[in-house]
PDB file of N, CA and C in Angstrom:
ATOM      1  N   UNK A   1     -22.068   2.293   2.252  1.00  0.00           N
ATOM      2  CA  UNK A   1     -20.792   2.779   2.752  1.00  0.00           C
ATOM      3  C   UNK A   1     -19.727   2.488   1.691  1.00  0.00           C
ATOM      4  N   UNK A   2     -18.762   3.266   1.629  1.00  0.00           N
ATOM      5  CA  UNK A   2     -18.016   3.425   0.354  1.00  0.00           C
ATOM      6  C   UNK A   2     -16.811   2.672   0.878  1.00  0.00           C
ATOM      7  N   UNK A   3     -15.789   1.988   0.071  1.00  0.00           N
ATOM      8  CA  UNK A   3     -14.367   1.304   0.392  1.00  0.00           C
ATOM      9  C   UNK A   3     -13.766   2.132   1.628  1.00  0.00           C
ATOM     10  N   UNK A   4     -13.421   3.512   1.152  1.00  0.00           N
ATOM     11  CA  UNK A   4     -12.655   4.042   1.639  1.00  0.00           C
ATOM     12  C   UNK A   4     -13.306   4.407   3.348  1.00  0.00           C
ATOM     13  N   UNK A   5     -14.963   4.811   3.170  1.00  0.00           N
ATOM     14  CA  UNK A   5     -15.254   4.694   4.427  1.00  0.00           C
ATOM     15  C   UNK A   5     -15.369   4.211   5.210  1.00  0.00           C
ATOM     16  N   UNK A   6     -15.339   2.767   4.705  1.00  0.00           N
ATOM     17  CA  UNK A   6     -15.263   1.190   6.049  1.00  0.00           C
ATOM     18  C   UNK A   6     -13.686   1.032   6.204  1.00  0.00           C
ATOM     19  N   UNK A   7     -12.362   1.599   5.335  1.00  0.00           N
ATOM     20  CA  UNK A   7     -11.081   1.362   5.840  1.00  0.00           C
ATOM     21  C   UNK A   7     -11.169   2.422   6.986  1.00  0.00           C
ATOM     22  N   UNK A   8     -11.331   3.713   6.470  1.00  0.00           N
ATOM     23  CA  UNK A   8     -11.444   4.721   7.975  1.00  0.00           C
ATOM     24  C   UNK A   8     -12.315   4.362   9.321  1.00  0.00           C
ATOM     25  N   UNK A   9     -13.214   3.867   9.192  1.00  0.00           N
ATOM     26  CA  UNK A   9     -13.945   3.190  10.050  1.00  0.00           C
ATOM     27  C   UNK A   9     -13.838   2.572  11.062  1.00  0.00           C
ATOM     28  N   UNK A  10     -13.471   1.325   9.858  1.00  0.00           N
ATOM     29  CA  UNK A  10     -12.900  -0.028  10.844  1.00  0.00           C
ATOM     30  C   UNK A  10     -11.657  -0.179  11.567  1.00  0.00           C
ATOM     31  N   UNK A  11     -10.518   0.651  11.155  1.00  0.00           N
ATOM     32  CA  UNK A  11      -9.350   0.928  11.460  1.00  0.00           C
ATOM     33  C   UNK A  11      -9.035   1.799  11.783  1.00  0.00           C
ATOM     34  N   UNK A  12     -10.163   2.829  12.026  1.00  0.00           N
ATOM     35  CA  UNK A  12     -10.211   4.394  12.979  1.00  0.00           C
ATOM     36  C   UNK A  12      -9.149   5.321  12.431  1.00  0.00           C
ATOM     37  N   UNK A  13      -8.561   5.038  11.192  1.00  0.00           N
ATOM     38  CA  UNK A  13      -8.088   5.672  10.395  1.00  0.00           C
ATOM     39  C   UNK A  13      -8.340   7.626  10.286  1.00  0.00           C
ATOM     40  N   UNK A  14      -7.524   8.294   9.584  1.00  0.00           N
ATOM     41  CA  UNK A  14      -7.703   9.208   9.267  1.00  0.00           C
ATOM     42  C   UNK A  14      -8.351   9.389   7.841  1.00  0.00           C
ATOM     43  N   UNK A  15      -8.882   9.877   7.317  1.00  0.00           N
ATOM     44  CA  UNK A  15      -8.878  10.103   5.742  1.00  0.00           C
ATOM     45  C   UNK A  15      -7.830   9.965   4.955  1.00  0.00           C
ATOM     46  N   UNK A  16      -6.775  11.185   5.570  1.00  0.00           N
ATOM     47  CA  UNK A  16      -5.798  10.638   4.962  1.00  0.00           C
ATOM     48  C   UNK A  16      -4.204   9.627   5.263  1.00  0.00           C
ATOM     49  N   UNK A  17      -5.120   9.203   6.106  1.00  0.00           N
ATOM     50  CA  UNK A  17      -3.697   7.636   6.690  1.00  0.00           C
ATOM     51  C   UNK A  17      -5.106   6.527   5.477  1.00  0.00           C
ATOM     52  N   UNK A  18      -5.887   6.726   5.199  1.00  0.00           N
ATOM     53  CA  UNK A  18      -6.801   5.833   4.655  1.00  0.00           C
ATOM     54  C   UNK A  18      -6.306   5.447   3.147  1.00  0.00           C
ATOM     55  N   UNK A  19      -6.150   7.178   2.620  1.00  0.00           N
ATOM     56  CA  UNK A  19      -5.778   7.194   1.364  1.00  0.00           C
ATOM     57  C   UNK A  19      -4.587   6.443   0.905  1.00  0.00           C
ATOM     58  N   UNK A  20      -3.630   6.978   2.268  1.00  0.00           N
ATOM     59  CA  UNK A  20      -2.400   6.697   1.650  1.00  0.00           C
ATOM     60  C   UNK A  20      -1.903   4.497   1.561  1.00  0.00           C
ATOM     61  N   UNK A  21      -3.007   4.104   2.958  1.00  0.00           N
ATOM     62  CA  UNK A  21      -2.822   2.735   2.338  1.00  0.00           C
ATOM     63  C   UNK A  21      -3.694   2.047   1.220  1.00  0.00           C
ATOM     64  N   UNK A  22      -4.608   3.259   0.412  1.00  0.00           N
ATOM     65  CA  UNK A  22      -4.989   2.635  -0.511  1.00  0.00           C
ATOM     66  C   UNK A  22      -3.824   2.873  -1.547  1.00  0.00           C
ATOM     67  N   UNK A  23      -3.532   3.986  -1.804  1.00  0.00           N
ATOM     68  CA  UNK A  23      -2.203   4.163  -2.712  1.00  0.00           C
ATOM     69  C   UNK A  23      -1.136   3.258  -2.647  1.00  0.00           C
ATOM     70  N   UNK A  24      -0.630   2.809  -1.368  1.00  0.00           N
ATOM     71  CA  UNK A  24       0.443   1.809  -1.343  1.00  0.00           C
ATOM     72  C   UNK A  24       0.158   0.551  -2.146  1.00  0.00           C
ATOM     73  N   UNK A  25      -1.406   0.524  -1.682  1.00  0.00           N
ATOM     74  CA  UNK A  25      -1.384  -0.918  -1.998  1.00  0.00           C
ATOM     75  C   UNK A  25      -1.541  -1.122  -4.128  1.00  0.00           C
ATOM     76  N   UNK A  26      -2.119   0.148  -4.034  1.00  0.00           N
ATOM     77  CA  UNK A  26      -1.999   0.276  -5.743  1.00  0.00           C
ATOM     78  C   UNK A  26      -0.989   0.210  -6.486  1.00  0.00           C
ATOM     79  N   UNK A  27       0.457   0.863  -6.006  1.00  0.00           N
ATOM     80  CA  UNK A  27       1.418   1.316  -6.517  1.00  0.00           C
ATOM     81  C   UNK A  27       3.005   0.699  -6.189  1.00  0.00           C
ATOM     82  N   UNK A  28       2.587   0.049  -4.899  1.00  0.00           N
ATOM     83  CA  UNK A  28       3.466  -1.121  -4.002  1.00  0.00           C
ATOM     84  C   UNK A  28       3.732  -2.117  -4.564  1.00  0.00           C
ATOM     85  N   UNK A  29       4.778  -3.093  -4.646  1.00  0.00           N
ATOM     86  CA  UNK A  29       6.574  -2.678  -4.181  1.00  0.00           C
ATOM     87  C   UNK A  29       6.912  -1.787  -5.258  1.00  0.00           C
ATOM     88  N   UNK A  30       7.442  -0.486  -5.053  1.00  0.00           N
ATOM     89  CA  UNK A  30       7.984   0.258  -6.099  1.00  0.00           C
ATOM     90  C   UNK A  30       9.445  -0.539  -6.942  1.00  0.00           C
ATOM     91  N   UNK A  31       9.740   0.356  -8.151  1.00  0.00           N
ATOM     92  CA  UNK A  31      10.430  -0.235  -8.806  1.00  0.00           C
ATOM     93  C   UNK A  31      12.020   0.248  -8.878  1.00  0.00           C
ATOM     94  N   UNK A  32      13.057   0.315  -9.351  1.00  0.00           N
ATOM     95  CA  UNK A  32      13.796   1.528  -8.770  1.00  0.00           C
ATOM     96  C   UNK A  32      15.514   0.646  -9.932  1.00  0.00           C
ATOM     97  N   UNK A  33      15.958   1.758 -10.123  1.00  0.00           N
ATOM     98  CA  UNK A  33      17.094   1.901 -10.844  1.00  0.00           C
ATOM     99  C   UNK A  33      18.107   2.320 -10.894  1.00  0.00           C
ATOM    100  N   UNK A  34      19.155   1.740  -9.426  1.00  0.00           N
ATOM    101  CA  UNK A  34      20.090   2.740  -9.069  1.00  0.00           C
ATOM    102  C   UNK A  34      21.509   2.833 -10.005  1.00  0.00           C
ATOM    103  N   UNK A  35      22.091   3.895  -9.984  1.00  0.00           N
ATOM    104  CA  UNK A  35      22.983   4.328 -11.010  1.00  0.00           C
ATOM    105  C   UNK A  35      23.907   4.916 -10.681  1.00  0.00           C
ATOM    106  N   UNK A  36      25.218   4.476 -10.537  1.00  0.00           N
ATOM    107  CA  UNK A  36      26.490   5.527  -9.911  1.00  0.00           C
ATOM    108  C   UNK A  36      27.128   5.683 -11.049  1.00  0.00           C
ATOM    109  N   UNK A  37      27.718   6.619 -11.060  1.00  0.00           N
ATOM    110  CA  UNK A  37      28.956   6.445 -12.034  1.00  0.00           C
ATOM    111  C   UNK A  37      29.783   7.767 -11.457  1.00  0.00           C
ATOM    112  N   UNK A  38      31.600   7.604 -11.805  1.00  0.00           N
ATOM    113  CA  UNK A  38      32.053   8.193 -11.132  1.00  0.00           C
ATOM    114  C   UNK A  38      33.938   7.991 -12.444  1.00  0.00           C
ATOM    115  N   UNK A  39      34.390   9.369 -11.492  1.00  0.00           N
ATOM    116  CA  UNK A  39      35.693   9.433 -12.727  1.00  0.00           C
ATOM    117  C   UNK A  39      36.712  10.445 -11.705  1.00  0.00           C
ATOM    118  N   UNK A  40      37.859  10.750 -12.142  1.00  0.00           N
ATOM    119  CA  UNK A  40      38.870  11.150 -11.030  1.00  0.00           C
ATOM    120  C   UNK A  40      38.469  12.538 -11.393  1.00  0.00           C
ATOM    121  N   UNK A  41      39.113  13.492 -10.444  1.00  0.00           N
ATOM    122  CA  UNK A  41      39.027  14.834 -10.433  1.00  0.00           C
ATOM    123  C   UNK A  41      39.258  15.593 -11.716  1.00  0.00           C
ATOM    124  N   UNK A  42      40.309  14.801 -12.943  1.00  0.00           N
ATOM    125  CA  UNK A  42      40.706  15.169 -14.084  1.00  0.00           C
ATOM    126  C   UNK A  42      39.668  15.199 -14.947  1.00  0.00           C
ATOM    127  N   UNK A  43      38.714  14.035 -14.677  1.00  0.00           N
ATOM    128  CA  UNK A  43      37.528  13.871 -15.739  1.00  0.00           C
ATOM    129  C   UNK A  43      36.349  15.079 -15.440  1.00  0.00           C
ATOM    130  N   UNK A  44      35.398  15.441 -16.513  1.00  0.00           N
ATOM    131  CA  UNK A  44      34.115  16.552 -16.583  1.00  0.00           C
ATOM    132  C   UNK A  44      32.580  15.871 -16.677  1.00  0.00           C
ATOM    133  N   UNK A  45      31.926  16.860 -16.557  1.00  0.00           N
ATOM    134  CA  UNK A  45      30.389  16.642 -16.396  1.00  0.00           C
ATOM    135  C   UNK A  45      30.272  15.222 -17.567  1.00  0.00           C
ATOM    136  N   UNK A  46      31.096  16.008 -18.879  1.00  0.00           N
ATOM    137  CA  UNK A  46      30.771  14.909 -19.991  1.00  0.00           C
ATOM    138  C   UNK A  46      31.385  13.495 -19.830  1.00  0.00           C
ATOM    139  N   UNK A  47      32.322  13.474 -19.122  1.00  0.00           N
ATOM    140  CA  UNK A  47      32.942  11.888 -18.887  1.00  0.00           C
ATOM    141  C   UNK A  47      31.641  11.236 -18.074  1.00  0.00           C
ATOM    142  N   UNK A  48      31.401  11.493 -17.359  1.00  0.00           N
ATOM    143  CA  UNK A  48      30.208  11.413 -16.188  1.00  0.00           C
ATOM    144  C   UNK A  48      28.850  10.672 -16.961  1.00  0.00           C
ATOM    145  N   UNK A  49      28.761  11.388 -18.174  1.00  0.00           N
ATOM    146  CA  UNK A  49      27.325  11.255 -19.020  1.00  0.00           C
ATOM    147  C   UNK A  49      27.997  10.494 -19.607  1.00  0.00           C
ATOM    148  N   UNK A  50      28.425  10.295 -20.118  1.00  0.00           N
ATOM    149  CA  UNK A  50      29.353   9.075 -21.450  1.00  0.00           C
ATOM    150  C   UNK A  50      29.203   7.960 -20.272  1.00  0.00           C
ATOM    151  N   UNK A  51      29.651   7.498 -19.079  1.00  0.00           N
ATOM    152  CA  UNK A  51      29.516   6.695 -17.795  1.00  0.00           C
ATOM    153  C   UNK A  51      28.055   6.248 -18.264  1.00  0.00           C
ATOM    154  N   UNK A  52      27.185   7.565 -17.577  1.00  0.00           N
ATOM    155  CA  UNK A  52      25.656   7.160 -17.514  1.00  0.00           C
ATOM    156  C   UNK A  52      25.000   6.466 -18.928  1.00  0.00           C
ATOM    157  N   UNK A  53      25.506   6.660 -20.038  1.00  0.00           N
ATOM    158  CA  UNK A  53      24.759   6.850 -21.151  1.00  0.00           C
ATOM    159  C   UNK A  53      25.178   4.866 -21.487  1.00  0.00           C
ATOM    160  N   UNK A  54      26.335   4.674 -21.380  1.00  0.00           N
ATOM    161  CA  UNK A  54      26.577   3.559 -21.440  1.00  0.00           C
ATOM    162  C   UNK A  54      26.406   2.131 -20.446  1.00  0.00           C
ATOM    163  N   UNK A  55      25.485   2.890 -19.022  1.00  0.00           N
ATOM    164  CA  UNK A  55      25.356   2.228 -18.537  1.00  0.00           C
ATOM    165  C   UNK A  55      23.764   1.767 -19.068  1.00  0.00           C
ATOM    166  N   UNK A  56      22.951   3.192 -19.069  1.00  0.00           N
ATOM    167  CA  UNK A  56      21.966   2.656 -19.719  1.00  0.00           C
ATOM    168  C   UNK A  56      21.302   1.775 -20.828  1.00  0.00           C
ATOM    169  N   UNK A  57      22.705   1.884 -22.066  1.00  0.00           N
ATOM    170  CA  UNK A  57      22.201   1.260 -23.032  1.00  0.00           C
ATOM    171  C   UNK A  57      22.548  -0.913 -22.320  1.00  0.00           C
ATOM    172  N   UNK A  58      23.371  -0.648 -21.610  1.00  0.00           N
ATOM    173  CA  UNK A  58      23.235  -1.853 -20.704  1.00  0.00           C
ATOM    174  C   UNK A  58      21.970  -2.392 -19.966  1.00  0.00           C
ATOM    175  N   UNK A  59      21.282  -1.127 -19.798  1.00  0.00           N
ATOM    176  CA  UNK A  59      20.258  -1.937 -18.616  1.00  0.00           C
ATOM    177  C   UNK A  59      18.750  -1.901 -19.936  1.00  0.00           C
ATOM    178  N   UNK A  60      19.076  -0.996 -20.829  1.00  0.00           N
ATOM    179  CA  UNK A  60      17.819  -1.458 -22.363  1.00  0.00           C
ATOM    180  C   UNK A  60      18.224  -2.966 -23.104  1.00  0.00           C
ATOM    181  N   UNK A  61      19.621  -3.276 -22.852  1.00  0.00           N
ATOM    182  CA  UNK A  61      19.587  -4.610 -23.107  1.00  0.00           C
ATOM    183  C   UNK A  61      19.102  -5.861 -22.391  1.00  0.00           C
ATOM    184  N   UNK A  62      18.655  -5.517 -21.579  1.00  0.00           N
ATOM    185  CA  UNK A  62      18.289  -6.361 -20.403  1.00  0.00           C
ATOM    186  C   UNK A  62      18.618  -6.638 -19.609  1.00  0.00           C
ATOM    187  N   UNK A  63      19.888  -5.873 -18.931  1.00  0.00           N
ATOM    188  CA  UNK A  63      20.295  -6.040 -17.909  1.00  0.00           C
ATOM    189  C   UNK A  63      20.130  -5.896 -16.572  1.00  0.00           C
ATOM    190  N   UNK A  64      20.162  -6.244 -15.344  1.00  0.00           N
ATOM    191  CA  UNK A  64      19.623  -5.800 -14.204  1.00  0.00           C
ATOM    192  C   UNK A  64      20.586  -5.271 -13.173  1.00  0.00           C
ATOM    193  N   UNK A  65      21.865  -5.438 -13.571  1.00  0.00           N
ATOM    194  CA  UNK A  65      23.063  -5.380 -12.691  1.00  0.00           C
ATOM    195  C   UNK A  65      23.980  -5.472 -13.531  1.00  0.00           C
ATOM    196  N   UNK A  66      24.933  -4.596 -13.036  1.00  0.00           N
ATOM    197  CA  UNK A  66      26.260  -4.288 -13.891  1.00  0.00           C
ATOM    198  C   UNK A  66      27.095  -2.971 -13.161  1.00  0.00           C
ATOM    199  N   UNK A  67      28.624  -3.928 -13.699  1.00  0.00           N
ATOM    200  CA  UNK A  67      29.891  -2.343 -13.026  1.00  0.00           C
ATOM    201  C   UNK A  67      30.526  -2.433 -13.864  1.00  0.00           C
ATOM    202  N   UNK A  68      31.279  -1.490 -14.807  1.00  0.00           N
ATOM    203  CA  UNK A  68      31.967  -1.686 -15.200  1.00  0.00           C
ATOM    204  C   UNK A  68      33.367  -0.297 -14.661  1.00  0.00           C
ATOM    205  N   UNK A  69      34.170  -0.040 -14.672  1.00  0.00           N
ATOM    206  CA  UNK A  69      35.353   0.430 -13.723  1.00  0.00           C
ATOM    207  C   UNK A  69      36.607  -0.144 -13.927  1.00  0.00           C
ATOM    208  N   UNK A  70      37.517   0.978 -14.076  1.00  0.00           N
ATOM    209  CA  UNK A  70      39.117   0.585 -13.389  1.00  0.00           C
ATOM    210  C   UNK A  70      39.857   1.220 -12.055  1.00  0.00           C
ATOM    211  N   UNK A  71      39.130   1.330 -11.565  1.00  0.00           N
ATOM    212  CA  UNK A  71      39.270   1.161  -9.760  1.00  0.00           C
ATOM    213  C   UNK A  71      39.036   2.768  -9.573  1.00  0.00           C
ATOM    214  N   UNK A  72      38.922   3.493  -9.948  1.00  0.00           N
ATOM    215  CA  UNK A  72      38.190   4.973  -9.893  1.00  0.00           C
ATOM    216  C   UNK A  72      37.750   5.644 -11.148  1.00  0.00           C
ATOM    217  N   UNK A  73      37.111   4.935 -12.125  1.00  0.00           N
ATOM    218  CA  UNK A  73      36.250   5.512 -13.316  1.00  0.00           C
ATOM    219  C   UNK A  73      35.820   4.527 -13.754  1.00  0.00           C
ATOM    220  N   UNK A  74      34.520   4.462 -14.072  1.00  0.00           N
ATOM    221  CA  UNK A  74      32.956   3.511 -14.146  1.00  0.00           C
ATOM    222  C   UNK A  74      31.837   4.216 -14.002  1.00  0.00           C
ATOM    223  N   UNK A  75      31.471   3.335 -13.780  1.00  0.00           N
ATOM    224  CA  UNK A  75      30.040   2.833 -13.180  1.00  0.00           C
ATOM    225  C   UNK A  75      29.434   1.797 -12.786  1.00  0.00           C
ATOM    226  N   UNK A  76      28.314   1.692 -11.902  1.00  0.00           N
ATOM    227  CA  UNK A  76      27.648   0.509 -11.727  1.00  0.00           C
ATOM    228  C   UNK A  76      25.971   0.517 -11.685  1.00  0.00           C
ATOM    229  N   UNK A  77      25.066  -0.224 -11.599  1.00  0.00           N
ATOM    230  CA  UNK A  77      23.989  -0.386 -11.643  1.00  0.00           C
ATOM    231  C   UNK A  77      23.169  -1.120 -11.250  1.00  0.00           C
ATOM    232  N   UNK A  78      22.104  -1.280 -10.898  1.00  0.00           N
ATOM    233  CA  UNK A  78      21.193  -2.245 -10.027  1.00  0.00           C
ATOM    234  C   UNK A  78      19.906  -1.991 -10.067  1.00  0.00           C
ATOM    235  N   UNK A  79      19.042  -3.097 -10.802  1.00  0.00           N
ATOM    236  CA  UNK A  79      17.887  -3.248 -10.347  1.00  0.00           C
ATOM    237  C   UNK A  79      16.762  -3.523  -9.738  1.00  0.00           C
ATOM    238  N   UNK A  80      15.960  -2.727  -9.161  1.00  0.00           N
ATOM    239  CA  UNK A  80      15.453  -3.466  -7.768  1.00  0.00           C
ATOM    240  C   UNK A  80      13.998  -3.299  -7.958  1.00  0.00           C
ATOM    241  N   UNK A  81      13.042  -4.577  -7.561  1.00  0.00           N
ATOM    242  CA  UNK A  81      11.922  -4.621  -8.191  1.00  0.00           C
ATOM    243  C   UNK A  81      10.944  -4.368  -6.523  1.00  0.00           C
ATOM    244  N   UNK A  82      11.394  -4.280  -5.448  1.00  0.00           N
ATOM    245  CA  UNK A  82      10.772  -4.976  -4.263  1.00  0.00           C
ATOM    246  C   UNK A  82      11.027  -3.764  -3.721  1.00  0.00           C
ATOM    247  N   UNK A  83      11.370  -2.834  -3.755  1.00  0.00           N
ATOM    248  CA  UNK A  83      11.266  -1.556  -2.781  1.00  0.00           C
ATOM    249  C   UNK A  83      10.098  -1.042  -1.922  1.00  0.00           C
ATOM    250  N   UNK A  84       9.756  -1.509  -0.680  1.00  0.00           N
ATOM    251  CA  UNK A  84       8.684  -0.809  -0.177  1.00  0.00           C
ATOM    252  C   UNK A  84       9.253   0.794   0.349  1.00  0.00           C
ATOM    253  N   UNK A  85       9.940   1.237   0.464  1.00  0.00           N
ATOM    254  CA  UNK A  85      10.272   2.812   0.592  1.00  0.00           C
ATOM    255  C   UNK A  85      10.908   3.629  -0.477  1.00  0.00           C
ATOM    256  N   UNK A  86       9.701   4.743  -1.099  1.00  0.00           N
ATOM    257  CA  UNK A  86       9.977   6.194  -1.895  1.00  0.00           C
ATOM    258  C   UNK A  86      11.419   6.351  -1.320  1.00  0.00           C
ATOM    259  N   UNK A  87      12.338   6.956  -2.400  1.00  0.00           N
ATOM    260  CA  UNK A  87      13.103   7.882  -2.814  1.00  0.00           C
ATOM    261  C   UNK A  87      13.043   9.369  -2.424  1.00  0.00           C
ATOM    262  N   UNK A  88      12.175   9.557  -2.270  1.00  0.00           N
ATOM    263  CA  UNK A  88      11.169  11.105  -2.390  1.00  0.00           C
ATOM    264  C   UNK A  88      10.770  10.891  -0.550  1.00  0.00           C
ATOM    265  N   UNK A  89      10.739  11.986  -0.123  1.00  0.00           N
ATOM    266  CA  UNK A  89      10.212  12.744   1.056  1.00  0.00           C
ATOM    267  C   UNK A  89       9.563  13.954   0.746  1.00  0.00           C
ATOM    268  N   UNK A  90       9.854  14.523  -0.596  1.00  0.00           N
ATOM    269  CA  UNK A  90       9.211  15.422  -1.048  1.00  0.00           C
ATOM    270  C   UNK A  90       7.565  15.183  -1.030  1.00  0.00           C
ATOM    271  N   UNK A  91       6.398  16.113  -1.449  1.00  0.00           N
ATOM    272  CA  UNK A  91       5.182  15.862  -1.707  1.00  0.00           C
ATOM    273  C   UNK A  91       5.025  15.217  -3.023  1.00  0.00           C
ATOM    274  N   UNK A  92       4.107  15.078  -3.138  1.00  0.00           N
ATOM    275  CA  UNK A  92       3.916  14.549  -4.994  1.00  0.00           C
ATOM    276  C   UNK A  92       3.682  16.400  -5.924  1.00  0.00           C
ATOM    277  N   UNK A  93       4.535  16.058  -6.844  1.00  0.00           N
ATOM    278  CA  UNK A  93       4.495  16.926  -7.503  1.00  0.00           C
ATOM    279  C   UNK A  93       5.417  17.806  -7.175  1.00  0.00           C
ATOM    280  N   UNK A  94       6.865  17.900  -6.007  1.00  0.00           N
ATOM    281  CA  UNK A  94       7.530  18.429  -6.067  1.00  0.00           C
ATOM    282  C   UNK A  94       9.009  18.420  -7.291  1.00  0.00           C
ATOM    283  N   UNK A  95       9.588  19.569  -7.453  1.00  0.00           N
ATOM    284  CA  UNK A  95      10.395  19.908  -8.367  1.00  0.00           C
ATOM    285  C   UNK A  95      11.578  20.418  -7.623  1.00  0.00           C
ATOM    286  N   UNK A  96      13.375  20.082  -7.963  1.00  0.00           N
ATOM    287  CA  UNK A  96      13.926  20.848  -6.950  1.00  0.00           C
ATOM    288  C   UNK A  96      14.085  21.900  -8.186  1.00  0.00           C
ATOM    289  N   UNK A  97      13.596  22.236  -8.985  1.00  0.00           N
ATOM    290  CA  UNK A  97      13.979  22.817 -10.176  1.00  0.00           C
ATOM    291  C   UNK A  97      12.851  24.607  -9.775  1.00  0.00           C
ATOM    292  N   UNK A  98      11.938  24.098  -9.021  1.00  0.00           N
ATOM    293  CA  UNK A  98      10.877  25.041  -8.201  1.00  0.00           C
ATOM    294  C   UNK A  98       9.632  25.319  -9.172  1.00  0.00           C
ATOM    295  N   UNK A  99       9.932  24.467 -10.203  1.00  0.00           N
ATOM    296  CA  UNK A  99       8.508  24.109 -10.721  1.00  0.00           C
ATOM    297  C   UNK A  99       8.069  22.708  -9.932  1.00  0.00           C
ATOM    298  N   UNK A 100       6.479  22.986 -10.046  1.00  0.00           N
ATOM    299  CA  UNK A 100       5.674  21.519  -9.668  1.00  0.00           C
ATOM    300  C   UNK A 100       5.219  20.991 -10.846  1.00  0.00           C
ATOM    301  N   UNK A 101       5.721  19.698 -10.875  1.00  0.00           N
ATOM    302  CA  UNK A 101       5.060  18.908 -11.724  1.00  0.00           C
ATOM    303  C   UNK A 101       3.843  18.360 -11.997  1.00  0.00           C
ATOM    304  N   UNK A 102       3.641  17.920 -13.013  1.00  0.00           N
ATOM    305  CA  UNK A 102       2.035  17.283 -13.190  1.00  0.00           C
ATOM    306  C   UNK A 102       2.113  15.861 -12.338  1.00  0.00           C
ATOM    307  N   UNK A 103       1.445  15.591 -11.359  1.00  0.00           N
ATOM    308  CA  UNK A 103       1.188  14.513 -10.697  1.00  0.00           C
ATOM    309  C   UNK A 103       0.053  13.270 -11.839  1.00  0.00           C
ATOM    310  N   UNK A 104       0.576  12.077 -11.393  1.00  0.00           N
ATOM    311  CA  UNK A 104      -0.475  11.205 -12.202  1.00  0.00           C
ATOM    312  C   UNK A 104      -1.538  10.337 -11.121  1.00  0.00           C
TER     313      UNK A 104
END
C-alpha cells in the first residue's frame, strides 16, 4: 500500500483532500513579503515604483520590516515567515494576465 493510499484510507480521505495535506505539509508555513507603498493624488505610477524599488533594496539588505513615509508618501514592509494561508484562491497556475503559468 502506497503513502498516499493509507492517508486516504485511514482518514477516509478523498484523493484529493489526501493530496492536498500532503502538499501542505511539503510546502507549509508559507513565506510572504508584504509591500505597501503609497503617494498623494499629485504623485504617478513612477513615484509608486521609486517607493517599491527602494523598499526592496531594503529588504536585499536584510531587512525584515521597515516604513519609511511623511504621513502620506512611503512605504512600508513586512516579513512573514509563518503563514499557514495562500494569498491565492486562484488554482495553481492561474494568471490574471489570462495566460496560465508553468506550475512547479
Amino acid at each position: 500500500m502506497t503513502n498516499s493510499t493509507a492517508i486516504e484510507k485511514n482518514n477516509k480521505l478523498t484523493p484529493n483532500e489526501a493530496a492536498d495535506i500532503r502538499w501542505r505539509s511539503h510546502a507549509y508555513p508559507l513565506k510572504r513579503i508584504t509591500v505597501s507603498v503609497q503617494c498623494t493624488r499629485h504623485g504617478n505610477k513612477e513615484s509608486l515604483i521609486t517607493l517599491l524599488e527602494a523598499a526592496i533594496e531594503r529588504i536585499k539588505a536584510g531587512q525584515e520590516e521597515g516604513t519609511e513615509h511623511d504621513d502620506d508618501f512611503g512605504y512600508r514592509f513586512l516579513f512573514h515567515d509563518d503563514s499557514h494561508h495562500s494569498i491565492f484562491s486562484e488554482p495553481a497556475g492561474y494568471s490574471s494576465s489570462g495566460n496560465q503559468t508553468e506550475t512547479k
